[in-house]
Protein backbone atom coordinates (compact mmCIF):
# COMPACT_ATOMS: atom_id res chain seq x y z
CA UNK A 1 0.00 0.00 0.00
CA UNK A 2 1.06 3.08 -0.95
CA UNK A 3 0.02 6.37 1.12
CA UNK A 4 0.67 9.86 -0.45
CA UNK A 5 0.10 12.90 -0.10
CA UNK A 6 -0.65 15.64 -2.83
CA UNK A 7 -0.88 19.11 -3.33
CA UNK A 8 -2.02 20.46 -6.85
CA UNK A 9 -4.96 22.31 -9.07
CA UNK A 10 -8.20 20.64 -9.82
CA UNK A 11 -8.45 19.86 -13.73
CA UNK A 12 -12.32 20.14 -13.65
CA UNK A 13 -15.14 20.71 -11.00
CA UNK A 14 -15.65 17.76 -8.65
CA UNK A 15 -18.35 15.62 -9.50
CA UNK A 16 -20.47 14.30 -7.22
CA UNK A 17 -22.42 11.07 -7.71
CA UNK A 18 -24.85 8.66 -6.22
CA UNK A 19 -23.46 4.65 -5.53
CA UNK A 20 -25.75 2.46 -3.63
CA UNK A 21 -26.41 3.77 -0.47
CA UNK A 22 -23.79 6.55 -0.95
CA UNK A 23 -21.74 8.52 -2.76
CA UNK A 24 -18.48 9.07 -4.25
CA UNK A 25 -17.41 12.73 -5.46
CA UNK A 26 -14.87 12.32 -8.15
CA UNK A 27 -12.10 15.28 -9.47
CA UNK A 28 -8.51 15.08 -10.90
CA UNK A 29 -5.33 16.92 -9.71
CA UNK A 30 -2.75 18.55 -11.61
CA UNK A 31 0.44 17.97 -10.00
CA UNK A 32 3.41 20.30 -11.75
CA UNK A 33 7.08 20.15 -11.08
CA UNK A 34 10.20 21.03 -12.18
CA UNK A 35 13.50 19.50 -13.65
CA UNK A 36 16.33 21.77 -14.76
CA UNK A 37 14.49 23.63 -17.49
CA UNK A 38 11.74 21.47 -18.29
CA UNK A 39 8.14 21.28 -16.24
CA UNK A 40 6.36 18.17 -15.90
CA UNK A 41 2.69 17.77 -14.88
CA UNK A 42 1.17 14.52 -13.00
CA UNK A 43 -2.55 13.98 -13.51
CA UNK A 44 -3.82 12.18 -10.43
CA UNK A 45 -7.38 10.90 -10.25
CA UNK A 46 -9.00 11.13 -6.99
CA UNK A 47 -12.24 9.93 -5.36
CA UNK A 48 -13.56 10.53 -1.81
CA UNK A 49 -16.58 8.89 -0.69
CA UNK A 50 -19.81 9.88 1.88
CA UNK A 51 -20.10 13.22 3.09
CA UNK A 52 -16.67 14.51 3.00
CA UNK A 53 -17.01 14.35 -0.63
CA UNK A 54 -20.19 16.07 -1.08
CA UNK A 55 -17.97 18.42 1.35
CA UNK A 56 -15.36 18.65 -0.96
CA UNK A 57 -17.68 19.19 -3.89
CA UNK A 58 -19.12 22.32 -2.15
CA UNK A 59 -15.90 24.09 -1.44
CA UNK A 60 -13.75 23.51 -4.64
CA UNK A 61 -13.78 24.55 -8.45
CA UNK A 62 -11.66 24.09 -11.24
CA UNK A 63 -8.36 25.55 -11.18
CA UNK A 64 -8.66 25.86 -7.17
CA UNK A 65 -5.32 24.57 -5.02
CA UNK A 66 -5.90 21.67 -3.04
CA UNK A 67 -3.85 18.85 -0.64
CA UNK A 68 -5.45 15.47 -0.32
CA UNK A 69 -3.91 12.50 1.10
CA UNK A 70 -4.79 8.55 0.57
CA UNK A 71 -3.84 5.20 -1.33
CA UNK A 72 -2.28 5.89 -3.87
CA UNK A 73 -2.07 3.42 -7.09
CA UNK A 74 -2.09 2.27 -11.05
CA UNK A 75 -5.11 1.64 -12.84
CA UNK A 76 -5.04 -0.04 -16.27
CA UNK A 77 -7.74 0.80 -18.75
CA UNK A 78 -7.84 0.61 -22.78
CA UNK A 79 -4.15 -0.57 -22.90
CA UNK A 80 -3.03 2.73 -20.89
CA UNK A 81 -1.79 3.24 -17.00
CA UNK A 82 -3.76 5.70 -15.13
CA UNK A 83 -2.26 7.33 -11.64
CA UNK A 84 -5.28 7.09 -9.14
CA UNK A 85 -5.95 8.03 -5.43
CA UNK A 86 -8.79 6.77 -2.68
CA UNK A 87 -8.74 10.15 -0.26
CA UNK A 88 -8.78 9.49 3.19
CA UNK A 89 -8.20 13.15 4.12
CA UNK A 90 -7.60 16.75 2.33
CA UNK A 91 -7.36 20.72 3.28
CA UNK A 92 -7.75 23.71 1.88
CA UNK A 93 -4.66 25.11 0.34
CA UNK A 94 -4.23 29.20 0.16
CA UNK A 95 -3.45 30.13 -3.60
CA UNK A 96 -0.63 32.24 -4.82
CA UNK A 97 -2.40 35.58 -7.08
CA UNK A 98 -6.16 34.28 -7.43
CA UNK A 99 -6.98 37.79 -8.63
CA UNK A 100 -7.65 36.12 -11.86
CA UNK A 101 -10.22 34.30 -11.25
CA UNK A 102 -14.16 35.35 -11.25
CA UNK A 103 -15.02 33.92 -7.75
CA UNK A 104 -11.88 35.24 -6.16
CA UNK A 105 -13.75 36.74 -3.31
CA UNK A 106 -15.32 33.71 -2.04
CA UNK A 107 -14.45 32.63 1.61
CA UNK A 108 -15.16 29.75 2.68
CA UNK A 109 -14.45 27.77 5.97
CA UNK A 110 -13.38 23.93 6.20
CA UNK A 111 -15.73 21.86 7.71
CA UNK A 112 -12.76 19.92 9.09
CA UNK A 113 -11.03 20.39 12.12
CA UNK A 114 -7.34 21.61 11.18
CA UNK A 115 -4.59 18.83 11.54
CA UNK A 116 -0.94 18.82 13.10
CA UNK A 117 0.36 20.68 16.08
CA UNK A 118 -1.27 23.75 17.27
CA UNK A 119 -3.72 23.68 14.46
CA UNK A 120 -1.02 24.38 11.91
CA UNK A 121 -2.20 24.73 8.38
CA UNK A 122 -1.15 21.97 5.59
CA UNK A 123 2.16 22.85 5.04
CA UNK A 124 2.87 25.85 7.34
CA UNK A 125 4.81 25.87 10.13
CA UNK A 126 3.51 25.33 13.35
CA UNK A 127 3.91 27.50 16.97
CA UNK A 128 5.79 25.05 18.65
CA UNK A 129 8.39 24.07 16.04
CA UNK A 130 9.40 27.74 15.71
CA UNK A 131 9.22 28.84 18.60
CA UNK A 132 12.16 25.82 19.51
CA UNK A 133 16.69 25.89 19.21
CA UNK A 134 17.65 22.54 16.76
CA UNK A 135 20.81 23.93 17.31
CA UNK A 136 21.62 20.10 18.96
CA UNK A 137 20.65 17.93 16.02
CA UNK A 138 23.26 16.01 14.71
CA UNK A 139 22.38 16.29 11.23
């Protein structure tokens, strides 16, 4: 089992749909890096099931930033490999300039409780760890 984590721009709105007694909200991620002079971009397909989906449906558009986390793995379909995720967890990630975009005022709150110490936000750096001397570490 592989467990990732990802940060990256959704490709199109989510889409939420109904599966038995459920549902399952499905949206890609656009994963971009850099090598030298050359940029790469991952496409990751990710689904998230029950009510953090719909959640996750309500909050996000195309083109927004966003960091999930789950099982990551390979599907094969039509001869091709396609990168997919299962989200077990995912936060809301503050964009760079979004003074493009048309809904650019829109605030919105998670519904989920921040993660990590002191409430620190996906990625940032928490109270604690700044506030302590590594001078001591060996490496």
């Amino acid at each position: 089992m592989i467990n990732a984590t990802i940060i990256g721009n959704l490709t199109r709105d989510p889409e939420t749909r109904h599966v038995g007694d459920g549902t399952v909200t499905n949206f890609n991620i656009a994963v971009n890096r850099k090598v030298g002079t050359k940029e790469y971009v991952t496409f990751v397909g990710c689904s998230l099931w029950g009510k953090r989906g719909e959640s996750f449906a309500q909050y996000h558009r195309k083109g927004d930033k966003a960091a999930v986390s789950g099982t990551l793995y390979n599907e094969d379909y039509q001869e091709k490999t396609y990168t997919k995720l299962d989200v077990n967890d995912w936060t809301f990630v503050k964009s760079g300039d979004s003074s493009s975009k048309p809904d650019s005022g829109r605030v919105v709150d998670s519904p989920l409780p921040k993660r990590g110490p002191s409430g620190a936000d996906f990625g940032g750096h928490d109270k604690v760890a700044a506030s302590r001397d590594f001078g001591d570490i060996p490496f």
